[in-house]
Protein backbone atom coordinates (compact mmCIF):
# COMPACT_ATOMS: atom_id res chain seq x y z
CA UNK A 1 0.00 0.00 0.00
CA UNK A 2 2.93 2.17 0.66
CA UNK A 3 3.76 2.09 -3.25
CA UNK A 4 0.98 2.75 -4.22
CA UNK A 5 0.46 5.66 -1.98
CA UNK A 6 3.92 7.09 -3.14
CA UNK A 7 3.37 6.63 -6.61
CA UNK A 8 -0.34 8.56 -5.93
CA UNK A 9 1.67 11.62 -4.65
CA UNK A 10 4.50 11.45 -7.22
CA UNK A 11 2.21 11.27 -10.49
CA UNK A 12 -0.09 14.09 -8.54
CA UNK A 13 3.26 16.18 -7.90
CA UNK A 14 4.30 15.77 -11.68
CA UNK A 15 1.05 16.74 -12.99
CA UNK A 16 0.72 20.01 -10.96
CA UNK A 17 4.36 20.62 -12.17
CA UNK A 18 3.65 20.14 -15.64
CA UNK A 19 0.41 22.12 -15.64
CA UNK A 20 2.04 24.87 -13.92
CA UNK A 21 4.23 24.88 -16.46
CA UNK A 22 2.31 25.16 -18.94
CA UNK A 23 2.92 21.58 -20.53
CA UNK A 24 0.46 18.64 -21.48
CA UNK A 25 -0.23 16.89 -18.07
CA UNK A 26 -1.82 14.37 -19.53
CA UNK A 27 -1.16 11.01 -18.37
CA UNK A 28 -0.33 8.47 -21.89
CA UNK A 29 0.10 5.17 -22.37
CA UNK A 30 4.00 4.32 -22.04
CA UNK A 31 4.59 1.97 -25.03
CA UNK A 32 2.24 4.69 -27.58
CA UNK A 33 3.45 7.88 -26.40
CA UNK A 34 7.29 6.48 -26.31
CA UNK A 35 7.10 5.25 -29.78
CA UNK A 36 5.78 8.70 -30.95
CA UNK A 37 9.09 10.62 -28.95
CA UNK A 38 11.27 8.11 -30.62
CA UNK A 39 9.80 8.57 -34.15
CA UNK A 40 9.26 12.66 -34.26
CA UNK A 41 12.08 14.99 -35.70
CA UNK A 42 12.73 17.21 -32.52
CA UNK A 43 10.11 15.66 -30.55
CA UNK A 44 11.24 17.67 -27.52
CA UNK A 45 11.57 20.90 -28.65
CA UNK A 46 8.60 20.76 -30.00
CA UNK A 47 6.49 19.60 -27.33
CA UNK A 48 8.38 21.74 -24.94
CA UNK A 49 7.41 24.86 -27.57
CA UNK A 50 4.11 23.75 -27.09
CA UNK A 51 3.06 21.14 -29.68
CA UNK A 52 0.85 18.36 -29.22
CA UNK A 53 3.28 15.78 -30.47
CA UNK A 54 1.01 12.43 -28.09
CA UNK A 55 -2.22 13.53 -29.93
CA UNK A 56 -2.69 10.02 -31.58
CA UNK A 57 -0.98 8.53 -28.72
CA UNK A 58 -3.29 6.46 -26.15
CA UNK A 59 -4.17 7.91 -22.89
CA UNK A 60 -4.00 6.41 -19.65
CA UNK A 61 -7.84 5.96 -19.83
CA UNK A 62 -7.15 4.01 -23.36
CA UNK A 63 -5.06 1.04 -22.13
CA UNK A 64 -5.73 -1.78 -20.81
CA UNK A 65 -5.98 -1.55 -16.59
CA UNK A 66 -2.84 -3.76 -15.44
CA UNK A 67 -5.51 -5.84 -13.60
CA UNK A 68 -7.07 -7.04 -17.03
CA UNK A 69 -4.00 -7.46 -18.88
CA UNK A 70 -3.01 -10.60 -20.07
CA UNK A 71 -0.01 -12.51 -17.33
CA UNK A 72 -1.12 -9.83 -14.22
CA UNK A 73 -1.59 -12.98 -12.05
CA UNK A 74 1.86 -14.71 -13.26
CA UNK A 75 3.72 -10.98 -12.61
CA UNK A 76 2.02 -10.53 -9.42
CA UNK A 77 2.89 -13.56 -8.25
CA UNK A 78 6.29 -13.29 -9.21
CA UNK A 79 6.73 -9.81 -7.76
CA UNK A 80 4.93 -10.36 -4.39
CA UNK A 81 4.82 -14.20 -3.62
């Protein structure tokens, strides 16, 4: 519960950052949003200028919850048993 509590303030601490800063606090899906960075000329300058270079990419809301996803019971097991 501690994790999970930690990560709760961290992820609420980045988005107030962000947002104060004037940047896209939206929270993406890792694997979408990384493959768009990796694949877009200047990705950072741009987004930092203001772009929305993650528009096609999946938000959080999009995936797939990690308690639906296919092997959570093998990873859980193997993380916490």
């Amino acid at each position: 519960m501690m994790y999970i509590v930690g990560r709760d303030a961290y992820s609420t601490a980045l988005s107030v950052a962000l947002k104060g800063a004037g940047l896209s606090h939206i929270c993406y899906e890792l694997n979408s949003a990384l493959h768009i960075a990796l694949n877009t000329p200047d990705a950072e300058r741009a987004w930092l200028s203001g772009e929305d270079i993650f528009a096609a990419a999946l938000t959080q809301e999009d995936a797939v919850p990690f308690e639906e996803s296919p092997g959570h019971t093998m990873l859980y097991e193997m993380v916490f048993k």
